[in-house]
C-alpha atoms as a PDB file:
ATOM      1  CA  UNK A   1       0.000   0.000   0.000  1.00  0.00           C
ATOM      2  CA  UNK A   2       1.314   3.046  -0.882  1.00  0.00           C
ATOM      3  CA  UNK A   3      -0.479   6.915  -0.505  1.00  0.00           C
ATOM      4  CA  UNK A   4       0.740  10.509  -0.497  1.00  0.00           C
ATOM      5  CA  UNK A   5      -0.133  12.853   1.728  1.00  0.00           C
ATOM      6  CA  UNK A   6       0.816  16.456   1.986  1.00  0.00           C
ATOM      7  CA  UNK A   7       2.131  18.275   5.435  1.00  0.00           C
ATOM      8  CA  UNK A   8      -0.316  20.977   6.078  1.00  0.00           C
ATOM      9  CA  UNK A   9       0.826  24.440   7.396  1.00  0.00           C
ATOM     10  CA  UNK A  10       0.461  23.343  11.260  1.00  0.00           C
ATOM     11  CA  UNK A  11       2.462  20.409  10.038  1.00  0.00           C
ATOM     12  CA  UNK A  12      -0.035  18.004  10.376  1.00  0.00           C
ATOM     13  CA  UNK A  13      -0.715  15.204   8.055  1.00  0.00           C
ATOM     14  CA  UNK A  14      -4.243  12.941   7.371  1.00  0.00           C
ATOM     15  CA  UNK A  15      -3.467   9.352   7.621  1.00  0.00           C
ATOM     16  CA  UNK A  16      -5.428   7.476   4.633  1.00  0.00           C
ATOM     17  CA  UNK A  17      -8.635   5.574   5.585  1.00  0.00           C
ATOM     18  CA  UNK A  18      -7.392   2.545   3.642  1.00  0.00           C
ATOM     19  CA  UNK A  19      -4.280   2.603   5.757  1.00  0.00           C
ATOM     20  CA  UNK A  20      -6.432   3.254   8.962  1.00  0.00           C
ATOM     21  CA  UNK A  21      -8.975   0.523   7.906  1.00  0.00           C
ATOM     22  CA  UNK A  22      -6.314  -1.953   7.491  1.00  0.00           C
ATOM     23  CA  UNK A  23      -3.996  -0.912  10.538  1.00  0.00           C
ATOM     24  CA  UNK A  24      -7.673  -0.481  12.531  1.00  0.00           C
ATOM     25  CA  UNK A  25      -6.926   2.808  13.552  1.00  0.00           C
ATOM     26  CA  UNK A  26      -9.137   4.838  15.959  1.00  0.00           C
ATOM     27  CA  UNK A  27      -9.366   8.405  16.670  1.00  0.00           C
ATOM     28  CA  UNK A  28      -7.384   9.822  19.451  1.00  0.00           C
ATOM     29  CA  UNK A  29      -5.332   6.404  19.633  1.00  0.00           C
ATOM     30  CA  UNK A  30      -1.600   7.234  19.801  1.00  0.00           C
ATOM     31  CA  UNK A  31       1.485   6.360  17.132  1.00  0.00           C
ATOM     32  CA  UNK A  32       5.029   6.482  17.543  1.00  0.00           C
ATOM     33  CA  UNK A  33       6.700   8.457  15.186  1.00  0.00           C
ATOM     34  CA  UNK A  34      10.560   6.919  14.295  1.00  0.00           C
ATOM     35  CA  UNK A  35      13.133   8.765  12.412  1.00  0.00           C
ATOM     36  CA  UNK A  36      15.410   6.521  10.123  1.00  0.00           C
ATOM     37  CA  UNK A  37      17.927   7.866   8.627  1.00  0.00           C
ATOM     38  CA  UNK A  38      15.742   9.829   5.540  1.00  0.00           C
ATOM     39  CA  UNK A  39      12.440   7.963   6.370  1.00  0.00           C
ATOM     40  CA  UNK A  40       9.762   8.617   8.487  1.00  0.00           C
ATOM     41  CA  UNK A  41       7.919   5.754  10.190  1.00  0.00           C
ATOM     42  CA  UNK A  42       4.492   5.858  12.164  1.00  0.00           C
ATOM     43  CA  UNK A  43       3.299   2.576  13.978  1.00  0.00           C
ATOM     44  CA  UNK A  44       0.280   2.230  16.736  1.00  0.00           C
ATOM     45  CA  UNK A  45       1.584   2.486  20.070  1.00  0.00           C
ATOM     46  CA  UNK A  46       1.423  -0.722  21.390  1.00  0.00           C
ATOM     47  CA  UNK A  47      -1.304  -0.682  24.668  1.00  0.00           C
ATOM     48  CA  UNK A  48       1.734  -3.281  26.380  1.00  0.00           C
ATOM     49  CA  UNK A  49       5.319  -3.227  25.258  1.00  0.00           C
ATOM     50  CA  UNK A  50       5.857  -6.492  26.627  1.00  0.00           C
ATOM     51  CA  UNK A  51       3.527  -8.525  24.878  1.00  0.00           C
ATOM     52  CA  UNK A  52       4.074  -6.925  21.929  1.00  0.00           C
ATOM     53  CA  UNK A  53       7.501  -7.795  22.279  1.00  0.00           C
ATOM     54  CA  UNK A  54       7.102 -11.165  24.074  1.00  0.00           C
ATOM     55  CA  UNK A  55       8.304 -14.148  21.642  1.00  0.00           C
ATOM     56  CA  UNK A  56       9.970 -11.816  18.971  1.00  0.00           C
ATOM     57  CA  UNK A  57      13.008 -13.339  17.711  1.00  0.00           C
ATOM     58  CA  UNK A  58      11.995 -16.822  19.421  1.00  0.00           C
ATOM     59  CA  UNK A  59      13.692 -18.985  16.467  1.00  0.00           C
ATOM     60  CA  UNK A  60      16.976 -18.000  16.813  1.00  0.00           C
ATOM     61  CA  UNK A  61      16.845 -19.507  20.279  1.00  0.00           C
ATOM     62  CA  UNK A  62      14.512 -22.807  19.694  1.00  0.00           C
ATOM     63  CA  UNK A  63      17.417 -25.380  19.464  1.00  0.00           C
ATOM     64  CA  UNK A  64      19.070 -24.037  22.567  1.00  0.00           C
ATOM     65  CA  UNK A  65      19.367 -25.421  25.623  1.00  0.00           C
ATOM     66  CA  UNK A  66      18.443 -22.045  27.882  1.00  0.00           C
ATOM     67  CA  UNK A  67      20.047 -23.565  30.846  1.00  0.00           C
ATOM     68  CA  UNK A  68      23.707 -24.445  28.758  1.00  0.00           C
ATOM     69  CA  UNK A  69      23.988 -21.385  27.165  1.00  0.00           C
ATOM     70  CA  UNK A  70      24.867 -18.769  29.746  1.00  0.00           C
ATOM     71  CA  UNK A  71      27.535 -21.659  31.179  1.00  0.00           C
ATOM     72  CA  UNK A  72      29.153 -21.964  27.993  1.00  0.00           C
ATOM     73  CA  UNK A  73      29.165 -18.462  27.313  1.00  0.00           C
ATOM     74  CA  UNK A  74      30.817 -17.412  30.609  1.00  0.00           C
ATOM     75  CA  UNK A  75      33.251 -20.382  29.760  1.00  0.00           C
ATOM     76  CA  UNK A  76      34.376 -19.090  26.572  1.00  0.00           C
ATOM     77  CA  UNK A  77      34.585 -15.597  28.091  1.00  0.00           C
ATOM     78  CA  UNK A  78      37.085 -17.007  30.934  1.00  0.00           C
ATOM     79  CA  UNK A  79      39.217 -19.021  28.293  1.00  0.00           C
ATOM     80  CA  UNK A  80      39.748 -15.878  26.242  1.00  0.00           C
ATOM     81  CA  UNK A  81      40.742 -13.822  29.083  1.00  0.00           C
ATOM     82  CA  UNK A  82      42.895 -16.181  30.963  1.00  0.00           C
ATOM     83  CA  UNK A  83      45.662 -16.116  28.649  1.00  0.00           C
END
Protein backbone atom coordinates (compact mmCIF):
# COMPACT_ATOMS: atom_id res chain seq x y z
CA UNK A 1 0.00 0.00 0.00
CA UNK A 2 1.31 3.05 -0.88
CA UNK A 3 -0.48 6.92 -0.51
CA UNK A 4 0.74 10.51 -0.50
CA UNK A 5 -0.13 12.85 1.73
CA UNK A 6 0.82 16.46 1.99
CA UNK A 7 2.13 18.27 5.43
CA UNK A 8 -0.32 20.98 6.08
CA UNK A 9 0.83 24.44 7.40
CA UNK A 10 0.46 23.34 11.26
CA UNK A 11 2.46 20.41 10.04
CA UNK A 12 -0.04 18.00 10.38
CA UNK A 13 -0.72 15.20 8.06
CA UNK A 14 -4.24 12.94 7.37
CA UNK A 15 -3.47 9.35 7.62
CA UNK A 16 -5.43 7.48 4.63
CA UNK A 17 -8.63 5.57 5.59
CA UNK A 18 -7.39 2.55 3.64
CA UNK A 19 -4.28 2.60 5.76
CA UNK A 20 -6.43 3.25 8.96
CA UNK A 21 -8.98 0.52 7.91
CA UNK A 22 -6.31 -1.95 7.49
CA UNK A 23 -4.00 -0.91 10.54
CA UNK A 24 -7.67 -0.48 12.53
CA UNK A 25 -6.93 2.81 13.55
CA UNK A 26 -9.14 4.84 15.96
CA UNK A 27 -9.37 8.41 16.67
CA UNK A 28 -7.38 9.82 19.45
CA UNK A 29 -5.33 6.40 19.63
CA UNK A 30 -1.60 7.23 19.80
CA UNK A 31 1.48 6.36 17.13
CA UNK A 32 5.03 6.48 17.54
CA UNK A 33 6.70 8.46 15.19
CA UNK A 34 10.56 6.92 14.30
CA UNK A 35 13.13 8.77 12.41
CA UNK A 36 15.41 6.52 10.12
CA UNK A 37 17.93 7.87 8.63
CA UNK A 38 15.74 9.83 5.54
CA UNK A 39 12.44 7.96 6.37
CA UNK A 40 9.76 8.62 8.49
CA UNK A 41 7.92 5.75 10.19
CA UNK A 42 4.49 5.86 12.16
CA UNK A 43 3.30 2.58 13.98
CA UNK A 44 0.28 2.23 16.74
CA UNK A 45 1.58 2.49 20.07
CA UNK A 46 1.42 -0.72 21.39
CA UNK A 47 -1.30 -0.68 24.67
CA UNK A 48 1.73 -3.28 26.38
CA UNK A 49 5.32 -3.23 25.26
CA UNK A 50 5.86 -6.49 26.63
CA UNK A 51 3.53 -8.53 24.88
CA UNK A 52 4.07 -6.92 21.93
CA UNK A 53 7.50 -7.79 22.28
CA UNK A 54 7.10 -11.16 24.07
CA UNK A 55 8.30 -14.15 21.64
CA UNK A 56 9.97 -11.82 18.97
CA UNK A 57 13.01 -13.34 17.71
CA UNK A 58 12.00 -16.82 19.42
CA UNK A 59 13.69 -18.99 16.47
CA UNK A 60 16.98 -18.00 16.81
CA UNK A 61 16.85 -19.51 20.28
CA UNK A 62 14.51 -22.81 19.69
CA UNK A 63 17.42 -25.38 19.46
CA UNK A 64 19.07 -24.04 22.57
CA UNK A 65 19.37 -25.42 25.62
CA UNK A 66 18.44 -22.05 27.88
CA UNK A 67 20.05 -23.56 30.85
CA UNK A 68 23.71 -24.45 28.76
CA UNK A 69 23.99 -21.39 27.16
CA UNK A 70 24.87 -18.77 29.75
CA UNK A 71 27.53 -21.66 31.18
CA UNK A 72 29.15 -21.96 27.99
CA UNK A 73 29.16 -18.46 27.31
CA UNK A 74 30.82 -17.41 30.61
CA UNK A 75 33.25 -20.38 29.76
CA UNK A 76 34.38 -19.09 26.57
CA UNK A 77 34.58 -15.60 28.09
CA UNK A 78 37.09 -17.01 30.93
CA UNK A 79 39.22 -19.02 28.29
CA UNK A 80 39.75 -15.88 26.24
CA UNK A 81 40.74 -13.82 29.08
CA UNK A 82 42.89 -16.18 30.96
CA UNK A 83 45.66 -16.12 28.65
Amino acid sequence: MSDIVTLSAKNQVVIPRSARQTLKLKPGQQLLVLVRDDHLIMVPKPDDFVARLRGLHKEIWEKTDSQRYPETERNAWEASHNH
